[in-house]
C-alpha atoms as a PDB file:
ATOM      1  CA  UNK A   1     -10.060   8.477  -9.288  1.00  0.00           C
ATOM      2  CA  UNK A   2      -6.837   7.356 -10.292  1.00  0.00           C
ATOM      3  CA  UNK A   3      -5.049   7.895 -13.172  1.00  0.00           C
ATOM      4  CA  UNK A   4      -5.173   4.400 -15.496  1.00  0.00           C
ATOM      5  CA  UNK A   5      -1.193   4.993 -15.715  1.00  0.00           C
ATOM      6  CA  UNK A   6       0.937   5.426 -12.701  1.00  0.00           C
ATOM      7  CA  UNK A   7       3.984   6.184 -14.288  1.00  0.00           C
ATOM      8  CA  UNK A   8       4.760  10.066 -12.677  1.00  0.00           C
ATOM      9  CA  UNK A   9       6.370   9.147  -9.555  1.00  0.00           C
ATOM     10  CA  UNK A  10       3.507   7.976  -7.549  1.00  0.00           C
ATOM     11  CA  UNK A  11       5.331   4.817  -6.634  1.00  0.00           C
ATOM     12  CA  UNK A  12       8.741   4.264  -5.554  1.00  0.00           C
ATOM     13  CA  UNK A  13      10.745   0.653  -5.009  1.00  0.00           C
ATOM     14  CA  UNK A  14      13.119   0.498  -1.727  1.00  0.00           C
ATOM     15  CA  UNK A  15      16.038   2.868  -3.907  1.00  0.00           C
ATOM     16  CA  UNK A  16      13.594   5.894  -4.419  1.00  0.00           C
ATOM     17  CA  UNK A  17      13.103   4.722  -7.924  1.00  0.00           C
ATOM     18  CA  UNK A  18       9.880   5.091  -9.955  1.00  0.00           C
ATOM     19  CA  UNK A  19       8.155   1.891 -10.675  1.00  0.00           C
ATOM     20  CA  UNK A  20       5.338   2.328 -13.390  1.00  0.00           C
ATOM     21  CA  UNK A  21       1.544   0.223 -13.028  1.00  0.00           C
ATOM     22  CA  UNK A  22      -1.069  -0.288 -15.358  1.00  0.00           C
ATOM     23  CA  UNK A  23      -4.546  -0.288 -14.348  1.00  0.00           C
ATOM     24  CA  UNK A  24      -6.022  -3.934 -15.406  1.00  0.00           C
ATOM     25  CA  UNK A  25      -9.699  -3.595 -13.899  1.00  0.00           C
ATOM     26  CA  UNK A  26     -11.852  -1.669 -12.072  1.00  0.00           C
ATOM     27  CA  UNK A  27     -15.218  -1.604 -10.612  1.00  0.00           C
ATOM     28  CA  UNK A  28     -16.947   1.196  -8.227  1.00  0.00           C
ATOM     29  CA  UNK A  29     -15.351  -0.464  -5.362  1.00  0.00           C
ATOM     30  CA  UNK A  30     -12.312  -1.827  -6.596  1.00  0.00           C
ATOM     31  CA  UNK A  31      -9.023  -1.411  -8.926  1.00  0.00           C
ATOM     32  CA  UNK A  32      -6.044  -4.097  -9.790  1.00  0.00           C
ATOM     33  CA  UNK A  33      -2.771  -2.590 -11.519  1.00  0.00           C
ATOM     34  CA  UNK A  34      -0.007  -4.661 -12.602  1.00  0.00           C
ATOM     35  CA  UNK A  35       3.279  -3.441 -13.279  1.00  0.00           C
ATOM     36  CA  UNK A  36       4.298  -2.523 -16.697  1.00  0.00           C
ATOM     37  CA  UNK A  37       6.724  -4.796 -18.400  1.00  0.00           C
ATOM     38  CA  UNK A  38       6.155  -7.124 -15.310  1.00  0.00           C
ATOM     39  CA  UNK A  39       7.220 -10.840 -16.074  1.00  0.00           C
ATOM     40  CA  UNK A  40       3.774 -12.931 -16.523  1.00  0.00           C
ATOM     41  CA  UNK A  41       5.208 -15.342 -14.260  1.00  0.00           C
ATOM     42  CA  UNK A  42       6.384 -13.202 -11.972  1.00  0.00           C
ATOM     43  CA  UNK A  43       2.762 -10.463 -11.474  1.00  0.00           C
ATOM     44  CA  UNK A  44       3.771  -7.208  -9.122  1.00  0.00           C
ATOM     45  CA  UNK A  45      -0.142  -6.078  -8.133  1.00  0.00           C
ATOM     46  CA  UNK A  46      -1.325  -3.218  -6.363  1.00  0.00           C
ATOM     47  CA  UNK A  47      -4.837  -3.433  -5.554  1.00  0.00           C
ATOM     48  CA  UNK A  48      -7.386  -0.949  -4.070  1.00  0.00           C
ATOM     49  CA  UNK A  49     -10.397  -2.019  -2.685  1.00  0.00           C
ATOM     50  CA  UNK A  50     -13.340  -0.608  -0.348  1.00  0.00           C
ATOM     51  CA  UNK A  51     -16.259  -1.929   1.640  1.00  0.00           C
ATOM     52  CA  UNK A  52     -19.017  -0.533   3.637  1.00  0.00           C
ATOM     53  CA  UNK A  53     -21.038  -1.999   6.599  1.00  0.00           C
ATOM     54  CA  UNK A  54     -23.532  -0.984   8.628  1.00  0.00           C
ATOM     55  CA  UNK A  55     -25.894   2.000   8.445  1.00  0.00           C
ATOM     56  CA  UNK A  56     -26.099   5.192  10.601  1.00  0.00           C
ATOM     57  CA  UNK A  57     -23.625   5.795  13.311  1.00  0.00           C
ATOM     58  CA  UNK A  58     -22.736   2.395  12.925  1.00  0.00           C
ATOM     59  CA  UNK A  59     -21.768   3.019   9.090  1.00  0.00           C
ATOM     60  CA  UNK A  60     -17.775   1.959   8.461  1.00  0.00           C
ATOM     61  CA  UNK A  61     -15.808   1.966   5.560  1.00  0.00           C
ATOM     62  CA  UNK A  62     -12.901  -0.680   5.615  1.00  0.00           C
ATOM     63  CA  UNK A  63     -10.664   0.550   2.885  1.00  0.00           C
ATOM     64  CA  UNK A  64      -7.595  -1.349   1.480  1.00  0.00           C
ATOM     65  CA  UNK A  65      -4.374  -0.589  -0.351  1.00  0.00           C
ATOM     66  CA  UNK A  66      -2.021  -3.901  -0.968  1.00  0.00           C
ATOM     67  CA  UNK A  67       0.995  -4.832  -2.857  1.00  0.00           C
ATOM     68  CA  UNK A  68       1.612  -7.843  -4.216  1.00  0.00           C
ATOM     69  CA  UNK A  69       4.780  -8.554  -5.738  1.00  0.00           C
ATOM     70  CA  UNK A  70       5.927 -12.650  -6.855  1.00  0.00           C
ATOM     71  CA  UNK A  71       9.868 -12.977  -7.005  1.00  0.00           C
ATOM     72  CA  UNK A  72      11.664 -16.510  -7.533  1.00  0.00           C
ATOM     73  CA  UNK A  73      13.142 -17.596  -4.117  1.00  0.00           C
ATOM     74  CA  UNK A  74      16.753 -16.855  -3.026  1.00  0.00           C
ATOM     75  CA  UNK A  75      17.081 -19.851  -1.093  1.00  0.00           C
ATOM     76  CA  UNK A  76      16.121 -22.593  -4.032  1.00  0.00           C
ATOM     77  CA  UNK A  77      16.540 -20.029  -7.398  1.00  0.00           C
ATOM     78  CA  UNK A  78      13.047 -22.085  -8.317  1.00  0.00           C
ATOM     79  CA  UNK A  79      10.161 -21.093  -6.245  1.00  0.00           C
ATOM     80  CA  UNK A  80       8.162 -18.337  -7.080  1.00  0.00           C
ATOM     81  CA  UNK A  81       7.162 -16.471  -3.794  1.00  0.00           C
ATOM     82  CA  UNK A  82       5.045 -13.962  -3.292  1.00  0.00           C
ATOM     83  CA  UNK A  83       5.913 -10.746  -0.484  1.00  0.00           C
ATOM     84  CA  UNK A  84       2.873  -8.550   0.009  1.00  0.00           C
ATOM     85  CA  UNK A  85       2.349  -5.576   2.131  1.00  0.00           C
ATOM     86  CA  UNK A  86      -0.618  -3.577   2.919  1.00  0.00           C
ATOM     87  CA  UNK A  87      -2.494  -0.325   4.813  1.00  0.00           C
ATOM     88  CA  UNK A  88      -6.033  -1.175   5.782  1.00  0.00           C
ATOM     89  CA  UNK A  89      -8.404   2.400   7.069  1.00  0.00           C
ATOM     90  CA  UNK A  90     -11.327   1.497   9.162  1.00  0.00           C
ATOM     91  CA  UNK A  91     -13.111   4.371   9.065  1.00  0.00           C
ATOM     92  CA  UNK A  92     -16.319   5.024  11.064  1.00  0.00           C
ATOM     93  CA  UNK A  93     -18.142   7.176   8.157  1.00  0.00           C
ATOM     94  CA  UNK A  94     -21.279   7.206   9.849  1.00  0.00           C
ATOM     95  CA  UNK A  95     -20.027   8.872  13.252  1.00  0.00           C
ATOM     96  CA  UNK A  96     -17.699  11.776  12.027  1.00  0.00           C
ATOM     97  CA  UNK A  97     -17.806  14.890   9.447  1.00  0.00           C
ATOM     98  CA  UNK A  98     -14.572  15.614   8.607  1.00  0.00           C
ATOM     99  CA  UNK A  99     -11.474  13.365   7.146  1.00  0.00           C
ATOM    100  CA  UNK A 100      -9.254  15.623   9.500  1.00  0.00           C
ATOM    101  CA  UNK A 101      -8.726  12.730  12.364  1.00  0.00           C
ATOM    102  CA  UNK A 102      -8.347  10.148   9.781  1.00  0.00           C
ATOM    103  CA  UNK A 103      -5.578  11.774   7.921  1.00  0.00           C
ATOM    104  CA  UNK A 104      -3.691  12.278  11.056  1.00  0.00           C
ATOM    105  CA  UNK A 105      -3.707   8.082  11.666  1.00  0.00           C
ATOM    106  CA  UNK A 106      -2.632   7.980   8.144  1.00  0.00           C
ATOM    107  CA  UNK A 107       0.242  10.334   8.556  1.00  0.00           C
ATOM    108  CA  UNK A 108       1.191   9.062  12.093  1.00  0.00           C
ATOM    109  CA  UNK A 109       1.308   5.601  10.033  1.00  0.00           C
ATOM    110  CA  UNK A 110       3.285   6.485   7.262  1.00  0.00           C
ATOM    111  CA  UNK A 111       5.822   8.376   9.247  1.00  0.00           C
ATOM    112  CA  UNK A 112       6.419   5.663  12.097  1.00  0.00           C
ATOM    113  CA  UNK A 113       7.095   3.460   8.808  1.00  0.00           C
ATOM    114  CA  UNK A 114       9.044   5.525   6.350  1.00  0.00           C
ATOM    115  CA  UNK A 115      10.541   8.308   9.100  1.00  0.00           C
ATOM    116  CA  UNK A 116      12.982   8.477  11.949  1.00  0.00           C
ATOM    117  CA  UNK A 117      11.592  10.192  14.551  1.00  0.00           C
ATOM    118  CA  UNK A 118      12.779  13.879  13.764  1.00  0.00           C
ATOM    119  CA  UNK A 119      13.725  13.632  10.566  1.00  0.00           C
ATOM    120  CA  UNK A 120      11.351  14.822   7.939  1.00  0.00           C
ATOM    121  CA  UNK A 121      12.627  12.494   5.050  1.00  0.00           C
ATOM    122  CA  UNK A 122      11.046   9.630   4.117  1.00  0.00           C
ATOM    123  CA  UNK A 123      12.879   6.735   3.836  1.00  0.00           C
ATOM    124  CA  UNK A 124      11.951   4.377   1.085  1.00  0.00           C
ATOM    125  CA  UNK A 125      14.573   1.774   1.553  1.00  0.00           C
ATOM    126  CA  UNK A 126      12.464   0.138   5.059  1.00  0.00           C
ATOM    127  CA  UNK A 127      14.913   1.720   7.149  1.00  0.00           C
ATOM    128  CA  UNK A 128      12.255   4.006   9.066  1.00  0.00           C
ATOM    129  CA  UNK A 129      11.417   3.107  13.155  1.00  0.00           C
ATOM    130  CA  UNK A 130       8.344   1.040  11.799  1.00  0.00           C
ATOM    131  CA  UNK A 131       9.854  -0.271   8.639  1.00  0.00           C
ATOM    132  CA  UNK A 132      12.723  -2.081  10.631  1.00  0.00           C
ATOM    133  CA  UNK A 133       9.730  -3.346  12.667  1.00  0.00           C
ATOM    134  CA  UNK A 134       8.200  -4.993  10.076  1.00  0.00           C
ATOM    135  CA  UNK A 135      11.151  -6.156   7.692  1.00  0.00           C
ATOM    136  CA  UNK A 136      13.334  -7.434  10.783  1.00  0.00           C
ATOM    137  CA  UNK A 137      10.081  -8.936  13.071  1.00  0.00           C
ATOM    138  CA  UNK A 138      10.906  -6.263  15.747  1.00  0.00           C
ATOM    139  CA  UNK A 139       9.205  -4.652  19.040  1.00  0.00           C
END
């Protein structure tokens, strides 16, 4: 389980800078953090959740990390809009033993987002192959 304070560099914004979270709830399926010293008009979430289905073989495990973060628009200086991003793992529990194949998704994931190509630094700042893809709409 996590920590009820992420506050030791588990989390970085886009300039490789810590950004501290709270935990607000939790249940056996589920956590909400919020960011500490967040505006409460302006809520920066990151929420964990899980969910099983199925029974056997056929047993999955759909498991969900999101961000959501509420600025006020750039365009009107009034609007508060909300930017989210998230990793979903479908996972079919009931058909493997080991977490081996999963973790290699994971990392293939993470490093199409945050790498690129040859490099082995992560890039926080969106400029990775798949980061570009998904800030800038790309193919």
């Amino acid at each position: 389980m996590l920590s009820n304070t992420l506050n030791t560099n588990e989390i970085k914004n886009s300039a490789g800078t810590e950004v501290e979270f709270q935990r607000l709830s939790s249940s056996d399926r589920a956590s909400v953090f919020a960011q500490i010293g967040e505006s409460p008009a302006l809520p920066h979430r990151l929420s964990i959740n899980h969910q099983e289905t199925g029974n056997g073989l056929k047993k999955r495990r759909r498991s969900l990390v999101r961000f959501d973060k509420t600025i006020v628009s750039t365009v009107d200086l009034v609007t508060p809009i909300t930017i989210s991003a998230y990793t979903v793992v479908d996972i079919p529990v009931g058909a493997i033993l080991s977490d081996a194949e999963v973790a290699n998704v994971l990392a293939e994931l993470s490093s199409f987002i945050a790498s690129l190509g040859a490099s082995t630094t992560i890039l926080y700042d969106g400029t990775g192959n798949g980061g570009v893809c998904l800030i800038k709409g790309g193919l």
